[in-house]
Protein backbone atom coordinates (compact mmCIF):
# COMPACT_ATOMS: atom_id res chain seq x y z
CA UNK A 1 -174.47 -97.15 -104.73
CA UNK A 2 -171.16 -97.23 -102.97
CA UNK A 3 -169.24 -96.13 -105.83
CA UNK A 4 -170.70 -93.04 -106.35
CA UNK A 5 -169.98 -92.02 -102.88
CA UNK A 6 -166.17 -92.65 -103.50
CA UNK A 7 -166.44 -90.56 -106.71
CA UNK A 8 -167.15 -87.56 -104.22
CA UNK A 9 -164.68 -87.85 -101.92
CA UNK A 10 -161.59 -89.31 -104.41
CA UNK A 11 -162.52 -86.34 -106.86
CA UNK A 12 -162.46 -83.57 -103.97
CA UNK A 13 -159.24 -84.50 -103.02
CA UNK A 14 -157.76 -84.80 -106.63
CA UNK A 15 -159.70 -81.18 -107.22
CA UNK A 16 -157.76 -80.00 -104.28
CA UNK A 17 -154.42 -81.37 -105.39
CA UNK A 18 -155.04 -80.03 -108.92
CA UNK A 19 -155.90 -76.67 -107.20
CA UNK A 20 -152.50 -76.72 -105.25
CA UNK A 21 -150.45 -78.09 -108.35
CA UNK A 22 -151.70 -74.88 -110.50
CA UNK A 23 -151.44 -72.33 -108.08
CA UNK A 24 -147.58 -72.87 -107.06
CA UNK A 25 -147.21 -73.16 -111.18
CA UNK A 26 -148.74 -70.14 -111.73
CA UNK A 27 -147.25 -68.36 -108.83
CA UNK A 28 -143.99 -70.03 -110.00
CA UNK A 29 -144.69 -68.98 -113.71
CA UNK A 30 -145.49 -65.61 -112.49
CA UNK A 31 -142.88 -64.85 -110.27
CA UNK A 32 -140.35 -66.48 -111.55
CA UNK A 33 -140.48 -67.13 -115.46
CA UNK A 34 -142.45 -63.86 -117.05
CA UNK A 35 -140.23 -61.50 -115.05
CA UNK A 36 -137.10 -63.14 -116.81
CA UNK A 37 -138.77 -63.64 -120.13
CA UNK A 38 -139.68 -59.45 -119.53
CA UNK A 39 -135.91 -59.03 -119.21
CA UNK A 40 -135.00 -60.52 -121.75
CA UNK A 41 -137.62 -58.73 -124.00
CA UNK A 42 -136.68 -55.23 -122.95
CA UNK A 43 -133.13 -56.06 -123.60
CA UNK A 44 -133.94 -57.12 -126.63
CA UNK A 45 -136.29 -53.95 -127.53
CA UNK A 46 -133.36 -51.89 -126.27
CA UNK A 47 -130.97 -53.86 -128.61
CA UNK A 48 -133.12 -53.42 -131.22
CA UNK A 49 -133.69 -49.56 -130.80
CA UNK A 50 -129.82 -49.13 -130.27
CA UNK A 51 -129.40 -50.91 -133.67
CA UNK A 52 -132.09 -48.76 -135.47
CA UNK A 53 -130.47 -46.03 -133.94
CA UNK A 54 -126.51 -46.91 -134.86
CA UNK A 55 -127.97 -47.49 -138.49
CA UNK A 56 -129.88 -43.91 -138.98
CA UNK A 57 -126.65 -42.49 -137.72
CA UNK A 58 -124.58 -44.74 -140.47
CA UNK A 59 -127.05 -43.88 -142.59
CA UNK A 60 -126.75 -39.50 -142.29
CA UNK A 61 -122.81 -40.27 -142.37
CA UNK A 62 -123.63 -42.41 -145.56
CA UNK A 63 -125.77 -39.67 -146.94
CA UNK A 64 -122.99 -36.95 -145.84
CA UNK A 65 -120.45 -38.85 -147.32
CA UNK A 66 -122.81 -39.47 -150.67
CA UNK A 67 -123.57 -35.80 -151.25
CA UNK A 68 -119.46 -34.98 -150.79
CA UNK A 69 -118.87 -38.01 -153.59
CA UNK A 70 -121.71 -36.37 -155.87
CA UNK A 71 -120.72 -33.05 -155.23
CA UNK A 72 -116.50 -33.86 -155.96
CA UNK A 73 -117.76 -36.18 -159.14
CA UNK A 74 -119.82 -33.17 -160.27
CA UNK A 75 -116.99 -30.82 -160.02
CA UNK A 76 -114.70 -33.54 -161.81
CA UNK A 77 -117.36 -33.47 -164.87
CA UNK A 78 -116.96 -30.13 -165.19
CA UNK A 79 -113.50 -30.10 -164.80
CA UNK A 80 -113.22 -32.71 -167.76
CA UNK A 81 -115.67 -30.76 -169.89
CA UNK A 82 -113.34 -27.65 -169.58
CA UNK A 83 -110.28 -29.37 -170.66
CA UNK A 84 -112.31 -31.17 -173.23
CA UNK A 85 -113.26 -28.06 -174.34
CA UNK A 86 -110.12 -26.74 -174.23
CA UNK A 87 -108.58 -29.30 -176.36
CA UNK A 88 -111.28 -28.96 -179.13
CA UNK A 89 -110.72 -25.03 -179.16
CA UNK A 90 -106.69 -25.82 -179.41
CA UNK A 91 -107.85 -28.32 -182.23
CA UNK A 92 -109.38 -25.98 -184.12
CA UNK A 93 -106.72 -23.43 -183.89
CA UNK A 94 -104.57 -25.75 -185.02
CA UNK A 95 -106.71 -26.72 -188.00
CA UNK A 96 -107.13 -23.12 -188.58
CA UNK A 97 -103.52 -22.43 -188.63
CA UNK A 98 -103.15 -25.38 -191.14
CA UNK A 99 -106.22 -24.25 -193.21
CA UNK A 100 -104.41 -20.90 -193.34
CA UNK A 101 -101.02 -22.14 -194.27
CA UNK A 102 -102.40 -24.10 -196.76
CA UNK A 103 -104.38 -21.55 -198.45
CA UNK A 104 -101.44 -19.05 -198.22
CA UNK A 105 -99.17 -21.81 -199.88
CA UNK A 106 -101.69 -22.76 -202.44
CA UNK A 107 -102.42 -19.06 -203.65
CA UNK A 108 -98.70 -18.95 -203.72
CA UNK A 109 -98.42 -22.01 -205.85
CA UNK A 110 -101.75 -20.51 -207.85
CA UNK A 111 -99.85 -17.17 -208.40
CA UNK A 112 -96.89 -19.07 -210.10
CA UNK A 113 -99.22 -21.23 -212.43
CA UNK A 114 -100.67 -17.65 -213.62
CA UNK A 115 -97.43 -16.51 -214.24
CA UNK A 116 -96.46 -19.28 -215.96
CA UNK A 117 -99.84 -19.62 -217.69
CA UNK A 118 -99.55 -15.96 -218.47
CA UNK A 119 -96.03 -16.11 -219.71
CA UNK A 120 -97.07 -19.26 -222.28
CA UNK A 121 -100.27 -17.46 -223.56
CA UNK A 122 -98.02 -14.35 -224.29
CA UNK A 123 -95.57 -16.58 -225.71
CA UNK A 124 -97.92 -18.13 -227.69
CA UNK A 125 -99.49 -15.08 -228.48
CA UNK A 126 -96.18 -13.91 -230.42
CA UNK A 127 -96.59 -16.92 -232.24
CA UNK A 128 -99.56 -16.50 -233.16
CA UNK A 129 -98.96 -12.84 -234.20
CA UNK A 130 -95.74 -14.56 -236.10
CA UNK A 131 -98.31 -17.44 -237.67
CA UNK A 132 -100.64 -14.78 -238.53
CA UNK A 133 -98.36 -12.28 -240.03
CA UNK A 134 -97.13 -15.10 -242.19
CA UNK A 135 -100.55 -16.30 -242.76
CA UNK A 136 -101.63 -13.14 -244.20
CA UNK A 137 -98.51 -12.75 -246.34
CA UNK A 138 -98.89 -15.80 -248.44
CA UNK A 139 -102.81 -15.28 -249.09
CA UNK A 140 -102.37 -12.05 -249.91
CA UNK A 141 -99.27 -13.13 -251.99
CA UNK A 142 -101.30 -15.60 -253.48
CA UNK A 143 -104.73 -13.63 -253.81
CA UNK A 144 -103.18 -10.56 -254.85
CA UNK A 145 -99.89 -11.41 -256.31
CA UNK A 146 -98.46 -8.27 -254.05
CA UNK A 147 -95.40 -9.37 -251.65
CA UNK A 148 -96.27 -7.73 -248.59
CA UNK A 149 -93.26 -7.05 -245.85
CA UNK A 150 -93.30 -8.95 -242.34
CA UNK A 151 -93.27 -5.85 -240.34
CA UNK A 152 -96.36 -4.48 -242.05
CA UNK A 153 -98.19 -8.06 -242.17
CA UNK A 154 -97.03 -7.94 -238.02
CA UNK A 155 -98.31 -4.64 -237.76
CA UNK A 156 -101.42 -5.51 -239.60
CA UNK A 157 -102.58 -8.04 -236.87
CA UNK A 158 -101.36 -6.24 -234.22
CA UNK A 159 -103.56 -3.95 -234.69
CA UNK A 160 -106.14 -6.35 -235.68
CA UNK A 161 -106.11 -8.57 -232.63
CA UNK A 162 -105.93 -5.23 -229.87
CA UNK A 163 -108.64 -3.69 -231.95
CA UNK A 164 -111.09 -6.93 -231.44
């Protein structure tokens, strides 16, 4: 069979061709391609480290800079709390001063009402030594049939109302 016999020698040379066709690819590939495709991935790696490095140093200045903010807000806090402080102890000193003057003005205003009140219960005290005097004139003018005279009858519950 004839055919088969050209199979041989057509398919050789193909192989051959094939053979030459992938060895100045690969070579070409090889040399040419993965060196620049190595470029570009170190660049890249070294991009990429730079980055990773720029950002740890953004990120101590970030910390730096957070700690300062904490530590300047604490102080503020504390600074507030004092004058808050402050304010409630001048609040209360106030109020205390107020407290005071308004004790000290309502014993004063206490201490008149006693004096008054005093002064109308000894006024009314004479009267009632008067009422009582006269009281015990007329039953004893109308008991006894004796006319007694006021300033007996007055001394008569004077003595009456000190002695009980």
């Amino acid at each position: 069979m004839p055919q088969i016999s050209q199979i041989a020698a057509t398919y050789a040379s193909q192989i051959f061709w094939l053979l030459i066709t992938f060895g100045l690819l690969y070579f070409g590939i090889g040399k040419l391609m993965v060196p620049r495709v190595q470029g570009v991935m170190d660049l890249r790696e070294s991009k990429i480290a730079q980055d990773l490095a720029s950002a740890e140093s953004a990120r101590l200045t970030a910390d730096t800079t957070e700690a300062a903010w904490n530590a300047d807000m604490d102080a503020a806090r504390a600074a507030a709390q004092a004058e808050v402080a402050a304010a409630k102890a001048r609040a209360a000193a106030a109020a205390e001063a107020q407290l005071r003057s308004a004790d000290a003005d309502l014993a004063e205003r206490v201490a008149h009402h006693d004096v008054a009140v005093a002064n109308a219960k000894a006024a009314a005290m004479v009267n009632v030594q008067t009422i009582a005097a006269e009281a015990a004139q007329e039953l004893v003018q109308r008991l006894a049939g004796v006319a007694v005279p006021t300033e007996a009858a007055n001394e008569a519950v004077r003595r009456q109302l000190n002695h009980g």
